[in-house]
N, C-alpha and C. Protein backbone atom coordinates (compact mmCIF):
# COMPACT_ATOMS: atom_id res chain seq x y z
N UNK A 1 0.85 -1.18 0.00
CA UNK A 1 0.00 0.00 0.00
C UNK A 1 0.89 1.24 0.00
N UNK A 2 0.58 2.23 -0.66
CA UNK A 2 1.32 3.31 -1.11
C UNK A 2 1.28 4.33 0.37
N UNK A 3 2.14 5.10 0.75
CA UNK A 3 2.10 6.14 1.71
C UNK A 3 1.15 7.36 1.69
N UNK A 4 0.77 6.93 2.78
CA UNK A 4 -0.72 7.80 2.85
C UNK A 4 -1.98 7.21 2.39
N UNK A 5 -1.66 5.73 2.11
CA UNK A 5 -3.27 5.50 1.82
C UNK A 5 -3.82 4.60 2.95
N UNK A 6 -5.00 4.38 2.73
CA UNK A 6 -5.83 4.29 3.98
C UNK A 6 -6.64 3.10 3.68
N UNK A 7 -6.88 1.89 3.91
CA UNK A 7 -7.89 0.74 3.65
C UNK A 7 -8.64 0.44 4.43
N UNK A 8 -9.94 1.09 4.73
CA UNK A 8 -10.51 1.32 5.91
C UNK A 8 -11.40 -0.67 6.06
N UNK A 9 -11.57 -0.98 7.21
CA UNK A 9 -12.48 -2.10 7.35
C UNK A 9 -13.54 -2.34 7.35
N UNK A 10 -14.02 -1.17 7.36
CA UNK A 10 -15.57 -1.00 7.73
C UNK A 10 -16.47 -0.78 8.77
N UNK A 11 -15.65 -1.39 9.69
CA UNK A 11 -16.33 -1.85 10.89
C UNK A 11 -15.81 -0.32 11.89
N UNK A 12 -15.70 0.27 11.75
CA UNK A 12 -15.12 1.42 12.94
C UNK A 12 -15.68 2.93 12.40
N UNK A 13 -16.39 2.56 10.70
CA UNK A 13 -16.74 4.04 10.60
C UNK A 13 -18.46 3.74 10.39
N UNK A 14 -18.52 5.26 10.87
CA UNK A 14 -19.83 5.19 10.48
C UNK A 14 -20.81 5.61 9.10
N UNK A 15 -20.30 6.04 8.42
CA UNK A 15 -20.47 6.50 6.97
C UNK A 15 -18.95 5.95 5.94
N UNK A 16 -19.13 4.80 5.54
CA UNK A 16 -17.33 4.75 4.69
C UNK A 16 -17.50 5.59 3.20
N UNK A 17 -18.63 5.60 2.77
CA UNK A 17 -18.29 6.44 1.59
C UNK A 17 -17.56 8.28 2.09
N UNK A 18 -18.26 8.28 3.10
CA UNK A 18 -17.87 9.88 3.67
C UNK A 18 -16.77 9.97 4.21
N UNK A 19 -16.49 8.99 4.98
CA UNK A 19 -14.86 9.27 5.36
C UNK A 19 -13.79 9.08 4.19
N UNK A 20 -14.20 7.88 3.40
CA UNK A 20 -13.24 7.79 2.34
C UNK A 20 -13.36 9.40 1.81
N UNK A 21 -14.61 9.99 1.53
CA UNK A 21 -14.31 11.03 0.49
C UNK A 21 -13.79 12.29 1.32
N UNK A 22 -13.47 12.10 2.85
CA UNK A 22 -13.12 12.85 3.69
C UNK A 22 -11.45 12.91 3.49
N UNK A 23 -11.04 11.79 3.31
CA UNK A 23 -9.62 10.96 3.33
C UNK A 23 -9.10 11.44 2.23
N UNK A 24 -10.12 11.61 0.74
CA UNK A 24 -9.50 12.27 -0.46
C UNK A 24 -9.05 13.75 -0.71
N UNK A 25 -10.18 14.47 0.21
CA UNK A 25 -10.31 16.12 0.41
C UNK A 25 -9.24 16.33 1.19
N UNK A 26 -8.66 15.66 2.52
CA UNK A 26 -7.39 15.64 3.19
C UNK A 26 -5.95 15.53 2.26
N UNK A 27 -6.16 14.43 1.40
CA UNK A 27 -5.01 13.82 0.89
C UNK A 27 -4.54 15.31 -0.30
N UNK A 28 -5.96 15.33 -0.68
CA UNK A 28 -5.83 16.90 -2.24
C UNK A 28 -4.99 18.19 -1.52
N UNK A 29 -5.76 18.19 -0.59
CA UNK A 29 -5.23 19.52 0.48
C UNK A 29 -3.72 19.45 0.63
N UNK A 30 -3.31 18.05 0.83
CA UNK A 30 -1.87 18.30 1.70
C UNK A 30 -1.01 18.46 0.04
N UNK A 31 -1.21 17.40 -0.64
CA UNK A 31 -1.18 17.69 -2.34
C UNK A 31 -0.36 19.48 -2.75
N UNK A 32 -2.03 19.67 -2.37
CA UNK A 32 -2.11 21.52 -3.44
C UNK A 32 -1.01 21.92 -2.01
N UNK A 33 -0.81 22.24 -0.65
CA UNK A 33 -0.21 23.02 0.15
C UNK A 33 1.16 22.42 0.24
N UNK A 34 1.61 21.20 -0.03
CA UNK A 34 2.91 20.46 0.29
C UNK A 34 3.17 20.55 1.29
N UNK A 35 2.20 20.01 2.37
CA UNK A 35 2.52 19.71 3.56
C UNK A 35 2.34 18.57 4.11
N UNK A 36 2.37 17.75 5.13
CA UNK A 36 2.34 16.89 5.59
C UNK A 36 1.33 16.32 6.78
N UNK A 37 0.82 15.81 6.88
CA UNK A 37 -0.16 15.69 8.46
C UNK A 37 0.51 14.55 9.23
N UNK A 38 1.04 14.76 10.27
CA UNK A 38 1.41 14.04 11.15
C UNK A 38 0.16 13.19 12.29
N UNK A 39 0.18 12.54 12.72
CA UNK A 39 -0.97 12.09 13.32
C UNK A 39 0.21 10.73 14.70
N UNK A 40 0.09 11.81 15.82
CA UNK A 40 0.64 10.67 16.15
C UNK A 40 0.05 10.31 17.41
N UNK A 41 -0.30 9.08 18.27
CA UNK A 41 -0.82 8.83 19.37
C UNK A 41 -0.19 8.15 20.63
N UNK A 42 1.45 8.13 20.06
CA UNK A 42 2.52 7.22 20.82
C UNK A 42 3.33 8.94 21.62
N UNK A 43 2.32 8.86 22.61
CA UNK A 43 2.98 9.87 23.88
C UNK A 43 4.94 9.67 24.12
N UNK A 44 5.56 8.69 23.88
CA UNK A 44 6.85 9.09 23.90
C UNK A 44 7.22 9.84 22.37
N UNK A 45 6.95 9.20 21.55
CA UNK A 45 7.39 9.96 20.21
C UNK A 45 6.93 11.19 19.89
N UNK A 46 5.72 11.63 20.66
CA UNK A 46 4.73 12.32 20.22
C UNK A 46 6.20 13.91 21.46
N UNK A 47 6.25 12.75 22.47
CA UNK A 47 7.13 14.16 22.70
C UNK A 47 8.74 14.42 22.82
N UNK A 48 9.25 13.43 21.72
CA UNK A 48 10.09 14.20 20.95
C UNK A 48 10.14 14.70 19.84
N UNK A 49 8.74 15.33 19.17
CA UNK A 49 8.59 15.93 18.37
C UNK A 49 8.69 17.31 18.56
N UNK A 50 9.51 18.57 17.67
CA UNK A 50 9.48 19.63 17.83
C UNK A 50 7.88 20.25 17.57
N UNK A 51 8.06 21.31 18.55
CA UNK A 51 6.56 22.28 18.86
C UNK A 51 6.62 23.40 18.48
N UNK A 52 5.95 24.31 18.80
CA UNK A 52 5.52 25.93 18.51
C UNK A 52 6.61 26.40 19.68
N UNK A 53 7.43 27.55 19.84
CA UNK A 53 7.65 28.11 18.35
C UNK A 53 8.80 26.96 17.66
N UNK A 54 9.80 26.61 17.95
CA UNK A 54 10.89 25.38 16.86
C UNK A 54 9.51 24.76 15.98
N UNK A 55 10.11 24.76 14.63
CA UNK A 55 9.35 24.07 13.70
C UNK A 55 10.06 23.68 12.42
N UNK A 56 9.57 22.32 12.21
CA UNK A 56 10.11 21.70 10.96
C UNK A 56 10.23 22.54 9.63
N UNK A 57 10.97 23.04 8.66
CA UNK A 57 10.80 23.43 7.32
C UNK A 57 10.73 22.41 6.76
């Protein structure tokens, strides 16, 4: 599976056509701005990540 894509199961959303087309409007966005979305939920990694103000270019 390519980076950044998403194969949802089914079972955890409640609309999959809407999140998928949620997932596409996200993916276009980061696309057109060249940015990145980080998403992280692992509290050690999460805080050695640089914050406001230090920031990634």
């Amino acid at each position: 599976m390519a980076a950044g894509a998403y194969a949802p199961s089914g079972d955890n959303e409640f609309d999959v056509r809407q999140s998928a087309a949620s997932r596409a409007a996200i993916e276009e966005y980061l696309k057109k701005t060249k940015t990145t979305l980080w998403i992280e939920h692992d509290f050690g990694a999460n805080a050695k990540l640089k914050k406001a103000p230090p920031y990634y270019e």
